[in-house]
PDB file of N, CA and C in Angstrom:
ATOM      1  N   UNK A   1       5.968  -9.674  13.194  1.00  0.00           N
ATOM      2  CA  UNK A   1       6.016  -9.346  11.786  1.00  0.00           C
ATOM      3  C   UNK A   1       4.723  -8.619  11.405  1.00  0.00           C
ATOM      4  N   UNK A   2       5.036  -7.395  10.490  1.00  0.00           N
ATOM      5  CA  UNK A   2       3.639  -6.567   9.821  1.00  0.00           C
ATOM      6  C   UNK A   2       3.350  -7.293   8.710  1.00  0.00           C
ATOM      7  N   UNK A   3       2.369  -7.035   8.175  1.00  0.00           N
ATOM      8  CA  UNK A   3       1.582  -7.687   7.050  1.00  0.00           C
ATOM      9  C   UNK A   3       1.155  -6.682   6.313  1.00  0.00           C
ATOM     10  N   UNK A   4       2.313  -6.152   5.347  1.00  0.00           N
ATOM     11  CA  UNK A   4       1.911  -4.797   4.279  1.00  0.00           C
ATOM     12  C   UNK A   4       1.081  -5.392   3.585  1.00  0.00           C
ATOM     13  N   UNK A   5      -0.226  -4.393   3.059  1.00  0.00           N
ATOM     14  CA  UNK A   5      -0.987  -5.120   2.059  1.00  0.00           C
ATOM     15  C   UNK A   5      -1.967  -3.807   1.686  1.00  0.00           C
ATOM     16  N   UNK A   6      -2.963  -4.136   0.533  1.00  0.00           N
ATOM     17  CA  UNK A   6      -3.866  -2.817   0.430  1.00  0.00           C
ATOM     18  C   UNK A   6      -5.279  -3.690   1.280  1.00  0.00           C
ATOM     19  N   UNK A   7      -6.162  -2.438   1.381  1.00  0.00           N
ATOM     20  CA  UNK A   7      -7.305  -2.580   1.900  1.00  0.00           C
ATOM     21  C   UNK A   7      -8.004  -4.355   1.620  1.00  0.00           C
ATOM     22  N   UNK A   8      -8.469  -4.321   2.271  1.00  0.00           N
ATOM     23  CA  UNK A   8      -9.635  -5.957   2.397  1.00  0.00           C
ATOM     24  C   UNK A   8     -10.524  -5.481   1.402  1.00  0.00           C
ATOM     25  N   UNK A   9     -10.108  -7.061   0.742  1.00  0.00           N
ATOM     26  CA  UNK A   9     -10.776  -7.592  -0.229  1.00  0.00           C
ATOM     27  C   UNK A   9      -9.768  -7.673  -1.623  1.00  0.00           C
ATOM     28  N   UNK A  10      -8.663  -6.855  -1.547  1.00  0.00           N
ATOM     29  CA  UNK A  10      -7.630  -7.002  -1.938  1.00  0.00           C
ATOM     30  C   UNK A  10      -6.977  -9.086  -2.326  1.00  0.00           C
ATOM     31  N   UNK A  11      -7.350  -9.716  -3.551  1.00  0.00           N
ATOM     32  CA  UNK A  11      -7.035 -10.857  -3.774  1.00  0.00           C
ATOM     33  C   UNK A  11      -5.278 -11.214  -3.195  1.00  0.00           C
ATOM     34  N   UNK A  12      -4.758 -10.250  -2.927  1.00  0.00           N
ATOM     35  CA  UNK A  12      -3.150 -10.580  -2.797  1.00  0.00           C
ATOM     36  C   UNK A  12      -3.035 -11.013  -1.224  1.00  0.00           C
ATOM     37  N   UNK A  13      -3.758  -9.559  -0.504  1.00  0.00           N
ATOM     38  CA  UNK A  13      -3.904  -9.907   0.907  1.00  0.00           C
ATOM     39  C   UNK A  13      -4.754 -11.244   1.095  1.00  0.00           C
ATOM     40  N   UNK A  14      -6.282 -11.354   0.329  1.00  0.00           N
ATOM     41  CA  UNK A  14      -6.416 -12.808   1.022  1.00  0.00           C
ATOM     42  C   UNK A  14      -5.565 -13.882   0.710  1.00  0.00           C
ATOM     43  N   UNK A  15      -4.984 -14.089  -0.108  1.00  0.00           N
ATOM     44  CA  UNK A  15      -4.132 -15.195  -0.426  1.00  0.00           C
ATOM     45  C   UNK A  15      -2.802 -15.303   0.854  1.00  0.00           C
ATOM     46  N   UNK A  16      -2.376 -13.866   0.901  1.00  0.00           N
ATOM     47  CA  UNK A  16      -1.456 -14.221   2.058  1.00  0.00           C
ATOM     48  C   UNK A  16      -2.146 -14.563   3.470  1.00  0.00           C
ATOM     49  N   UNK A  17      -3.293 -13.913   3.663  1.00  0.00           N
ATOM     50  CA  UNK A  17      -4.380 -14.008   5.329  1.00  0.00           C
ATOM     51  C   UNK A  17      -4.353 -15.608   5.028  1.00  0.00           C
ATOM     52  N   UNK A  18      -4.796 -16.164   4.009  1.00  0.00           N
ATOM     53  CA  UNK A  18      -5.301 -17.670   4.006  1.00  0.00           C
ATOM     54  C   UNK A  18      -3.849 -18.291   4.678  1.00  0.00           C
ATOM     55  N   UNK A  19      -3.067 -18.075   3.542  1.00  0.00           N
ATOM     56  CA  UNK A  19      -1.475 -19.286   4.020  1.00  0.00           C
ATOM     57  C   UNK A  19      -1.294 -18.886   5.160  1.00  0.00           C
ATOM     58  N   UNK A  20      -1.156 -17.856   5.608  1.00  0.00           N
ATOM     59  CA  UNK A  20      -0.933 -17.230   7.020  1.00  0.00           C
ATOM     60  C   UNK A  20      -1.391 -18.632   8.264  1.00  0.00           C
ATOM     61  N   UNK A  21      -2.865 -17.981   8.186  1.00  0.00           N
ATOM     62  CA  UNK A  21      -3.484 -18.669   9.126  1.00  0.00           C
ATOM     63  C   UNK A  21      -3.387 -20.323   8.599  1.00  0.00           C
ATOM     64  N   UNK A  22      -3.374 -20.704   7.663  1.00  0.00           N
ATOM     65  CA  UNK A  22      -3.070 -22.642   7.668  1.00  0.00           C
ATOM     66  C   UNK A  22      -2.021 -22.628   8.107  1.00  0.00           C
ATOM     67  N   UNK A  23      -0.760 -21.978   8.307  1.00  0.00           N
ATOM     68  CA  UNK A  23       0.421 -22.276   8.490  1.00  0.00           C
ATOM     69  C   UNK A  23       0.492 -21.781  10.244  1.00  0.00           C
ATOM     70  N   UNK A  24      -0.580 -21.097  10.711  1.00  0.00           N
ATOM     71  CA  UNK A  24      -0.317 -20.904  12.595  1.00  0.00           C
ATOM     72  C   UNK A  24       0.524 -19.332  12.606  1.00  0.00           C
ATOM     73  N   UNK A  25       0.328 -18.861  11.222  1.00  0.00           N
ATOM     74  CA  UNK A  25       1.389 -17.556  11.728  1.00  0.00           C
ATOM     75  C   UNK A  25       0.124 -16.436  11.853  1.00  0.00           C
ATOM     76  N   UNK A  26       0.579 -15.584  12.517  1.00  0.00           N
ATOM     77  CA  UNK A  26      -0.463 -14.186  12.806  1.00  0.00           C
ATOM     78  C   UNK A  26       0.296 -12.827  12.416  1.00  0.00           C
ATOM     79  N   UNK A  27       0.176 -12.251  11.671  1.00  0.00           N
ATOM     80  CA  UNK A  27       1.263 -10.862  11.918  1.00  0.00           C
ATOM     81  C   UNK A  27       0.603  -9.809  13.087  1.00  0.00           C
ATOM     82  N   UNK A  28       1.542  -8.988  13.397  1.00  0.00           N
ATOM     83  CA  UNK A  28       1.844  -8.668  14.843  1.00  0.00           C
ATOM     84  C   UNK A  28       0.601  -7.200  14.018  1.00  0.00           C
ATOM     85  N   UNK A  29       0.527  -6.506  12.823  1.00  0.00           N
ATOM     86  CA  UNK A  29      -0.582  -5.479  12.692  1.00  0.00           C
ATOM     87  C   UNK A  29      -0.769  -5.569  11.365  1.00  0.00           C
ATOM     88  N   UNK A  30      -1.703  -5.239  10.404  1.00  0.00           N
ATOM     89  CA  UNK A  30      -1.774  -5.359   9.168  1.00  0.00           C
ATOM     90  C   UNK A  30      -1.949  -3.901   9.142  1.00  0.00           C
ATOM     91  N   UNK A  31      -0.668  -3.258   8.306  1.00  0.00           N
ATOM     92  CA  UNK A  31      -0.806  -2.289   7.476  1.00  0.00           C
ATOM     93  C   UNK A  31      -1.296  -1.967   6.070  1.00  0.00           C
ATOM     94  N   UNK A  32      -1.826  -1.051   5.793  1.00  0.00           N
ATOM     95  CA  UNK A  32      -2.754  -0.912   4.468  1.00  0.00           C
ATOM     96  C   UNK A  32      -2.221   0.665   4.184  1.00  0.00           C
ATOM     97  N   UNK A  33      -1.590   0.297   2.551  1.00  0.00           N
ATOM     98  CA  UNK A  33      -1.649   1.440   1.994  1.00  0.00           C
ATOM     99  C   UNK A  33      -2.255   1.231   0.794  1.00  0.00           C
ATOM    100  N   UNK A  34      -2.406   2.411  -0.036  1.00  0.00           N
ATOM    101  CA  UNK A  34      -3.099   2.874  -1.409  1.00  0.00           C
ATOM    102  C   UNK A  34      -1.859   2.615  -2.768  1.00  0.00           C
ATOM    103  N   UNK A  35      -0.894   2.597  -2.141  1.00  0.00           N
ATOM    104  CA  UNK A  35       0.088   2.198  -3.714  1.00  0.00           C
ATOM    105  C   UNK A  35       0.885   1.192  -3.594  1.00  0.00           C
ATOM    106  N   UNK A  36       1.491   0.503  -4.608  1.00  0.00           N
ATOM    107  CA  UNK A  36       2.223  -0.595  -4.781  1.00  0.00           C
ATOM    108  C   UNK A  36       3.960   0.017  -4.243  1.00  0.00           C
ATOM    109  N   UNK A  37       4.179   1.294  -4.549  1.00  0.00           N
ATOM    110  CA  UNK A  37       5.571   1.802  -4.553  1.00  0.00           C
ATOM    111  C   UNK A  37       5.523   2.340  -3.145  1.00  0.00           C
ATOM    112  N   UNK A  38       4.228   2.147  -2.125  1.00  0.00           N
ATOM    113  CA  UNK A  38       4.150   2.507  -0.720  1.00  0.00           C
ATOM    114  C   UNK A  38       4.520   1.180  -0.325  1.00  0.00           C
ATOM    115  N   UNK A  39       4.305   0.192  -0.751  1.00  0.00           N
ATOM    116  CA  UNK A  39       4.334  -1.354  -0.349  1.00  0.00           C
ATOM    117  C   UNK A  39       5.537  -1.707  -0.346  1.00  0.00           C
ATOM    118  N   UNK A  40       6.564  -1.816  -1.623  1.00  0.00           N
ATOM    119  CA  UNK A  40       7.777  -1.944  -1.475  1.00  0.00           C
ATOM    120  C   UNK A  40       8.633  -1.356  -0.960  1.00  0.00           C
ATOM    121  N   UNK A  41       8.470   0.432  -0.808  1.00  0.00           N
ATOM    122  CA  UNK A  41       9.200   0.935   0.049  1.00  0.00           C
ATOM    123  C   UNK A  41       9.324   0.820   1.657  1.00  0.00           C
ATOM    124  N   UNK A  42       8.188   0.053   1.988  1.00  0.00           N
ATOM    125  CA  UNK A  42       8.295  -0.107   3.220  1.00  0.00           C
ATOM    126  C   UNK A  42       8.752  -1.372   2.969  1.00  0.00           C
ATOM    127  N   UNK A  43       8.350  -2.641   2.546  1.00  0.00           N
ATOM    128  CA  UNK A  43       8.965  -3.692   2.535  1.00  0.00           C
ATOM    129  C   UNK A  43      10.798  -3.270   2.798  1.00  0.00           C
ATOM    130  N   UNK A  44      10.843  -2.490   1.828  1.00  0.00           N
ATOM    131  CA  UNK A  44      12.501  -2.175   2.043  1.00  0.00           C
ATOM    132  C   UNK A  44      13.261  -1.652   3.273  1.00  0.00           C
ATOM    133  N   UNK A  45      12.315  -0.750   3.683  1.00  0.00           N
ATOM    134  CA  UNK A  45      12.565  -0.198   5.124  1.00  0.00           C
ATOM    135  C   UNK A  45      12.298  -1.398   6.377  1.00  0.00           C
ATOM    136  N   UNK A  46      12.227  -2.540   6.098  1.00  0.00           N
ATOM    137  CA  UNK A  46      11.750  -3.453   7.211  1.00  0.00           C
ATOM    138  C   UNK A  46      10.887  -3.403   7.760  1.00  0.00           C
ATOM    139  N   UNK A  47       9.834  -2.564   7.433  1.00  0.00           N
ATOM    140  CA  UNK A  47       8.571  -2.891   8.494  1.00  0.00           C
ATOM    141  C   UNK A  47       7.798  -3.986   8.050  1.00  0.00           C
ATOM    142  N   UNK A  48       7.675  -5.026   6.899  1.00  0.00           N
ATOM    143  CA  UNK A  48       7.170  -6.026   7.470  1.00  0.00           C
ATOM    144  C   UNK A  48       6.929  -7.228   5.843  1.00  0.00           C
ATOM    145  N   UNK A  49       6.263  -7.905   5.260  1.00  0.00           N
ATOM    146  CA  UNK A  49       5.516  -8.299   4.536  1.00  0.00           C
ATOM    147  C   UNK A  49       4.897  -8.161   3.346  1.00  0.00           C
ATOM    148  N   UNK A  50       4.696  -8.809   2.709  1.00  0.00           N
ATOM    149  CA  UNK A  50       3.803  -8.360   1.620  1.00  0.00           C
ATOM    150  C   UNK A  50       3.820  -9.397   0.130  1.00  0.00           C
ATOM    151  N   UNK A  51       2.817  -9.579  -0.406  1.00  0.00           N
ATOM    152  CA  UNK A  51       2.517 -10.606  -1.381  1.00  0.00           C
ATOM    153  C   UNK A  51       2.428  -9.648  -2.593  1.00  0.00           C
ATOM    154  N   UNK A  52       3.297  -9.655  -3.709  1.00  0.00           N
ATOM    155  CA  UNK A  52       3.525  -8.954  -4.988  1.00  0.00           C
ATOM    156  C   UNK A  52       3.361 -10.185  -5.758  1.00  0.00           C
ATOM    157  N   UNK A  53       3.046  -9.544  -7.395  1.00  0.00           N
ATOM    158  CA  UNK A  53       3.468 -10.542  -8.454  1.00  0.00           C
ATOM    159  C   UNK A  53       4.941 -10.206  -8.450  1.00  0.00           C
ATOM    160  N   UNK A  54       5.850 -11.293  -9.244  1.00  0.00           N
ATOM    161  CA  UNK A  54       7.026 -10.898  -9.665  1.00  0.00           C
ATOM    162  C   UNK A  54       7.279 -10.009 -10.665  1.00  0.00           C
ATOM    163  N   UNK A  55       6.314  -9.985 -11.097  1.00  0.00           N
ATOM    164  CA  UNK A  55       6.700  -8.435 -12.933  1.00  0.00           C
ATOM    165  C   UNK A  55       6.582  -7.104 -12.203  1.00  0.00           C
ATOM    166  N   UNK A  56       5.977  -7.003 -11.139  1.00  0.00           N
ATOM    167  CA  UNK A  56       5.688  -5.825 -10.343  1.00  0.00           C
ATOM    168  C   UNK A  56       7.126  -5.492  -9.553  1.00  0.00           C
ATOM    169  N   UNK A  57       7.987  -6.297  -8.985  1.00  0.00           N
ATOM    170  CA  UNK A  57       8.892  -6.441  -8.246  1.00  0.00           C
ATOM    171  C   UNK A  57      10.669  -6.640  -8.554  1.00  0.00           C
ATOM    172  N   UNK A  58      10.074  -6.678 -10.028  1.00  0.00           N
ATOM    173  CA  UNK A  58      11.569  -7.383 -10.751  1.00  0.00           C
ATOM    174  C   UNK A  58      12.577  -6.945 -10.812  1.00  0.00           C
ATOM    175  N   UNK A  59      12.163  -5.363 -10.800  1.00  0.00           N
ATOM    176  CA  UNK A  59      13.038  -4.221 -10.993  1.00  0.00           C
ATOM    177  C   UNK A  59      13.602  -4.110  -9.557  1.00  0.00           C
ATOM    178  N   UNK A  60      13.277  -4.711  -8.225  1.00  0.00           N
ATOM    179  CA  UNK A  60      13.834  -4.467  -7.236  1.00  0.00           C
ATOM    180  C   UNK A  60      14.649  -5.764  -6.368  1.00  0.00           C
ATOM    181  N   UNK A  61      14.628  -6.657  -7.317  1.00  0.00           N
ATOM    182  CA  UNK A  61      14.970  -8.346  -6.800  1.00  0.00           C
ATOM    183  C   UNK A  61      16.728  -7.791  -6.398  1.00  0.00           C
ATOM    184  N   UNK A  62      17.066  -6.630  -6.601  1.00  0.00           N
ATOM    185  CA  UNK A  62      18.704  -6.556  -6.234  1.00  0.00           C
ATOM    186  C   UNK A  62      18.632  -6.410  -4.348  1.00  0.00           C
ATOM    187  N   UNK A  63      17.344  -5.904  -4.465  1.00  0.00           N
ATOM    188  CA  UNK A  63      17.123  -5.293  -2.718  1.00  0.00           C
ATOM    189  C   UNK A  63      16.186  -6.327  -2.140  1.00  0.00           C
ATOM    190  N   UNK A  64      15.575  -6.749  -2.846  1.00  0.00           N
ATOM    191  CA  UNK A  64      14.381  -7.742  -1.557  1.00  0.00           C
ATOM    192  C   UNK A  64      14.516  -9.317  -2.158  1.00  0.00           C
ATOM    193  N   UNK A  65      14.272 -10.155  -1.365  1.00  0.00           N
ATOM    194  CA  UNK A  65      14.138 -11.430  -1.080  1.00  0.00           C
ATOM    195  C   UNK A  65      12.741 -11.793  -1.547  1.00  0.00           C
ATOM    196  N   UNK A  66      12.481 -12.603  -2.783  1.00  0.00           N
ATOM    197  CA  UNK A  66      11.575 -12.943  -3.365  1.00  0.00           C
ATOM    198  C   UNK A  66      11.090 -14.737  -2.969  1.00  0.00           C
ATOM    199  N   UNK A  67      10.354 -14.614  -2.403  1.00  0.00           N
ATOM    200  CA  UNK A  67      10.201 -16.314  -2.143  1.00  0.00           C
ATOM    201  C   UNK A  67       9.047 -16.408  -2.782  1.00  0.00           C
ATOM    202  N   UNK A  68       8.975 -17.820  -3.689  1.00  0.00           N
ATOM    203  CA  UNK A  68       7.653 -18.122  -4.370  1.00  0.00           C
ATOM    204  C   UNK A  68       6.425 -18.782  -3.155  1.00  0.00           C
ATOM    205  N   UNK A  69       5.549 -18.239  -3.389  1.00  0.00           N
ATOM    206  CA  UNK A  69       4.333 -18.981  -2.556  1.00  0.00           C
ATOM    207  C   UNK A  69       4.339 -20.241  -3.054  1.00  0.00           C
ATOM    208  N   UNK A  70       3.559 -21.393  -1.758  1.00  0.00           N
ATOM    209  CA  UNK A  70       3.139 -22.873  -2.123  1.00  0.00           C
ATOM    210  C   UNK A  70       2.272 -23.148  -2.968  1.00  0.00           C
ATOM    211  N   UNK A  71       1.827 -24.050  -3.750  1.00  0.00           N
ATOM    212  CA  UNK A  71       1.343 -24.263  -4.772  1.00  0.00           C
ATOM    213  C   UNK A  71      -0.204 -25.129  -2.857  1.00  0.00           C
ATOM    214  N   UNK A  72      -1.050 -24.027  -3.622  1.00  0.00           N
ATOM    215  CA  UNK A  72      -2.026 -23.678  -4.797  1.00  0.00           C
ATOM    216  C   UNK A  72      -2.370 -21.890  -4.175  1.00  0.00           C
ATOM    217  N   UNK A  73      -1.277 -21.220  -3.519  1.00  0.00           N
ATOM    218  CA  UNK A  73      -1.264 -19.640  -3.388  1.00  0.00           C
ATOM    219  C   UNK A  73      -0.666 -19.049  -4.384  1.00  0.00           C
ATOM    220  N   UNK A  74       0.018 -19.445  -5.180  1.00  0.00           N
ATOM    221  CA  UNK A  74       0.595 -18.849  -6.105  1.00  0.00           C
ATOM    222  C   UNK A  74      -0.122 -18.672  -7.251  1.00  0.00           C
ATOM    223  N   UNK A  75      -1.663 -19.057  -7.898  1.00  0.00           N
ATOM    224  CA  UNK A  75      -2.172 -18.632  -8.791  1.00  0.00           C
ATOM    225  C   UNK A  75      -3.493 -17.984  -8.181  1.00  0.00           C
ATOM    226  N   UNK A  76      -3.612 -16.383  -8.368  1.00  0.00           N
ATOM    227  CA  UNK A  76      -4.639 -15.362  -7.980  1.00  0.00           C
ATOM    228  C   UNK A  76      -5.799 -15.471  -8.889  1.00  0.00           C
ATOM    229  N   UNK A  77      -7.144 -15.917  -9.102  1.00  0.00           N
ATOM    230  CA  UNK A  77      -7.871 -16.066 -10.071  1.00  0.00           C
ATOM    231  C   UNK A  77      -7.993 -14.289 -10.962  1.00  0.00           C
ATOM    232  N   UNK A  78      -8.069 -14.821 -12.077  1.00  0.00           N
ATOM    233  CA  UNK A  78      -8.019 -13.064 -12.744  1.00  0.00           C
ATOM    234  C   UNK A  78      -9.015 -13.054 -13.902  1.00  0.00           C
ATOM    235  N   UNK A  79      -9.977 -11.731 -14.257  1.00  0.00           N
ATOM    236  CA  UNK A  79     -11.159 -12.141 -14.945  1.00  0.00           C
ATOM    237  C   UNK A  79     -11.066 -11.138 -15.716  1.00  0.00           C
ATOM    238  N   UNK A  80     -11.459 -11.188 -16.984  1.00  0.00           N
ATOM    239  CA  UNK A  80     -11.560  -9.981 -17.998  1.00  0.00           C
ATOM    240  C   UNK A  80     -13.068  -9.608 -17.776  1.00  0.00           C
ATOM    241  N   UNK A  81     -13.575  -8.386 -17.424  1.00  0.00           N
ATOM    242  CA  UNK A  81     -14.579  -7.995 -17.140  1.00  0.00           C
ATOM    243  C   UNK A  81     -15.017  -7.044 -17.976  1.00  0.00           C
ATOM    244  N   UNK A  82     -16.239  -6.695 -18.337  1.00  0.00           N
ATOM    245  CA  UNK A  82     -16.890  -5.906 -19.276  1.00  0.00           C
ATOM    246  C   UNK A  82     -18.527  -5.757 -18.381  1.00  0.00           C
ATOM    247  N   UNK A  83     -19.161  -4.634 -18.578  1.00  0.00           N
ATOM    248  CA  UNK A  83     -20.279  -3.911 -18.084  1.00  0.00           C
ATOM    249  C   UNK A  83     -21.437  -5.322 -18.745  1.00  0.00           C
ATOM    250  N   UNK A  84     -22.362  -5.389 -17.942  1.00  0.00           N
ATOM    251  CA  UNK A  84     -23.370  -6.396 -18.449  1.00  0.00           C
ATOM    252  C   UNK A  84     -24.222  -6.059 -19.698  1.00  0.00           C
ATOM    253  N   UNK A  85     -24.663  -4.665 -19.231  1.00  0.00           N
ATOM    254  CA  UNK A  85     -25.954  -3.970 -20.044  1.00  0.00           C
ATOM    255  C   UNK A  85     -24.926  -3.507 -21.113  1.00  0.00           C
ATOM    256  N   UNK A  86     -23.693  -3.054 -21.224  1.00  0.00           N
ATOM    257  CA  UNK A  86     -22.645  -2.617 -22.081  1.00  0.00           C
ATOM    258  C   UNK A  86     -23.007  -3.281 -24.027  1.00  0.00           C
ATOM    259  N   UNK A  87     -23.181  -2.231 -24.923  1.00  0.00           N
ATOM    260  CA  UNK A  87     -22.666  -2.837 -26.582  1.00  0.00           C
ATOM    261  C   UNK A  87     -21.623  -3.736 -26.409  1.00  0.00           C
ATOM    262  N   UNK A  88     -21.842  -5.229 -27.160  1.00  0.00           N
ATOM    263  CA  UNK A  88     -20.553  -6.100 -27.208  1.00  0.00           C
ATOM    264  C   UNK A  88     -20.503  -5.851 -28.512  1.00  0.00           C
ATOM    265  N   UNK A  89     -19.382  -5.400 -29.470  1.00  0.00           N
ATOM    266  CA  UNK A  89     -18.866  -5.452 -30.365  1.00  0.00           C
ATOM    267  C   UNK A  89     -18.311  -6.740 -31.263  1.00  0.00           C
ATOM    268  N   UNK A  90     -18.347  -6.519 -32.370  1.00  0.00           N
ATOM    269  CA  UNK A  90     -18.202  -7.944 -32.765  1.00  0.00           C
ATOM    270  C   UNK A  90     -16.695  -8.057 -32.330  1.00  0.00           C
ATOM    271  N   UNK A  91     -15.811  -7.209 -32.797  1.00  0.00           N
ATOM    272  CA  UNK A  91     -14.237  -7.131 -32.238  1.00  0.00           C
ATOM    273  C   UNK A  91     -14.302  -7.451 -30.763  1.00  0.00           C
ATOM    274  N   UNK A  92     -15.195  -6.962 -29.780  1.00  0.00           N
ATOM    275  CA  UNK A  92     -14.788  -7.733 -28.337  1.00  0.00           C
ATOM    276  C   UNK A  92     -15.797  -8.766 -28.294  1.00  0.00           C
ATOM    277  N   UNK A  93     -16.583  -9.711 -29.003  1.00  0.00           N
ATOM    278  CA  UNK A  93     -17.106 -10.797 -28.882  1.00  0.00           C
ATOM    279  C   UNK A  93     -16.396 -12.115 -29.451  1.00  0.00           C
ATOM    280  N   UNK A  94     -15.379 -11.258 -30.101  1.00  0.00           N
ATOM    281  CA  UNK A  94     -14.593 -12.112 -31.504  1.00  0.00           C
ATOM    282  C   UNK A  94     -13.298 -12.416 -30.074  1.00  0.00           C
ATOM    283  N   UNK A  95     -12.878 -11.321 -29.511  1.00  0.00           N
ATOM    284  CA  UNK A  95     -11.485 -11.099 -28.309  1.00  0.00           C
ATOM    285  C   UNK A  95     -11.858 -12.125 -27.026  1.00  0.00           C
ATOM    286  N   UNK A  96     -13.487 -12.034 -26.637  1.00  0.00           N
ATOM    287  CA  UNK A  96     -14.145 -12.880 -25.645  1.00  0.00           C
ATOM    288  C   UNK A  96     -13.741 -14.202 -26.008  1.00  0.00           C
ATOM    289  N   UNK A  97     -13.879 -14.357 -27.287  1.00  0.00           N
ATOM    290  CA  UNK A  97     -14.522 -15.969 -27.389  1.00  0.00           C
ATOM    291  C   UNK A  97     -12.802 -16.627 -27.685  1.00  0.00           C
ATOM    292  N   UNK A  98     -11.715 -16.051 -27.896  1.00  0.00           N
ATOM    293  CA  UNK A  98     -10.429 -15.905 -28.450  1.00  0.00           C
ATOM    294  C   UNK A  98      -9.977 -16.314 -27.064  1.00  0.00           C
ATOM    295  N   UNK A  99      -9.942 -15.370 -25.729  1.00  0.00           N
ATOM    296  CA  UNK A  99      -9.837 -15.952 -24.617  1.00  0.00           C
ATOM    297  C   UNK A  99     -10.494 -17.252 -23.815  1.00  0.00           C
ATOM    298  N   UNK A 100     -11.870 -17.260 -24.104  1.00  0.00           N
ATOM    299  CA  UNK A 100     -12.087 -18.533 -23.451  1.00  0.00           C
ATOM    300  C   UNK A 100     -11.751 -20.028 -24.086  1.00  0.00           C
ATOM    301  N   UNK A 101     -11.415 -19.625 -25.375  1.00  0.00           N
ATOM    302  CA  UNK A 101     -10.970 -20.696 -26.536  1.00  0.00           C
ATOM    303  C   UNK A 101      -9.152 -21.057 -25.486  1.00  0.00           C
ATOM    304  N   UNK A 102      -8.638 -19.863 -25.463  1.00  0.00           N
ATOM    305  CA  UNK A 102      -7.371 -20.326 -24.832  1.00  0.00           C
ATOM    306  C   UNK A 102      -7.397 -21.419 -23.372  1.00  0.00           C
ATOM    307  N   UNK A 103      -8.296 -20.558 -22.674  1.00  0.00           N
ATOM    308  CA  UNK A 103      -8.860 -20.875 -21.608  1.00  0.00           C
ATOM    309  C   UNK A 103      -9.234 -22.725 -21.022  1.00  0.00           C
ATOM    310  N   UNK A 104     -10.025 -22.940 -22.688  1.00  0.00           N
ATOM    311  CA  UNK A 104     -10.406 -23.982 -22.514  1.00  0.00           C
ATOM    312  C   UNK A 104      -8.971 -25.172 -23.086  1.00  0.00           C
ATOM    313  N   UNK A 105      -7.962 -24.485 -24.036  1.00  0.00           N
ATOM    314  CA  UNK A 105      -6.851 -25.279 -24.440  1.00  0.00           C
ATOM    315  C   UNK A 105      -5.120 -25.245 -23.013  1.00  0.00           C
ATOM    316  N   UNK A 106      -5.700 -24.735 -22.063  1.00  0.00           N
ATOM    317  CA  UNK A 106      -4.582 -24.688 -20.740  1.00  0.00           C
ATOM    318  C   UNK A 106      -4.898 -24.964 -19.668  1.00  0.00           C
ATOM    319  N   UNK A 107      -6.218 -25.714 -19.707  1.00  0.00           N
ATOM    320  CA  UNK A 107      -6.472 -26.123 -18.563  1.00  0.00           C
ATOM    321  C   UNK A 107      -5.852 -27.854 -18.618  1.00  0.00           C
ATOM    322  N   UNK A 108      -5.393 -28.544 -17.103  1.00  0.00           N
ATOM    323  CA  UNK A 108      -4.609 -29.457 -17.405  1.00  0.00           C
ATOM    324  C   UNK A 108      -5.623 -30.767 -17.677  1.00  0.00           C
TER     325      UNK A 108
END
């Protein structure tokens, strides 16, 4: 089995490299392309693998086999990022503090 994925360092590929290797599996070459619509089209063509979100994929669930990852691969950490030295605006200090307010009301 190939292991479609983009370049290393790519959060999707490590999440699949990690389960991979706890689970004893190796893929046979890791392919790397530059687009998401290079990824599924080969997924479609059978050459091999690959870790998508589902909103990315939804539109194609008539053609590919969607299996959910094990819990704790299935949540990718994701960060709203802004320049350090960057103007914070009161509108994105007001949006900052709006998210970590959520942040702090969904954690279990």
């Amino acid at each position: 089995m190939n292991l479609l994925a983009f370049s290393s360092g790519c959060a999707y590929r490590h999440t699949l490299e990690m389960l991979m290797t706890k689970e004893g599996v190796f893929p046979k070459r890791i392919l790397e392309f530059g687009t998401i619509e290079a990824i599924i089209g080969c997924v479609k063509a059978g050459m091999g693998v690959a870790v998508m979100m589902k909103s990315i994929v939804s539109n194609h669930e008539h053609s590919l086999t969607l299996t959910p990852l094990p819990q704790p691969y299935r949540k990718v950490p994701t960060f709203f990022i802004t320049r350090k030295d960057a103007f914070v605006s009161a509108a994105l200090r007001e949006f900052s503090s709006l998210l970590a307010e959520q942040l702090c009301t969904t954690k279990p």
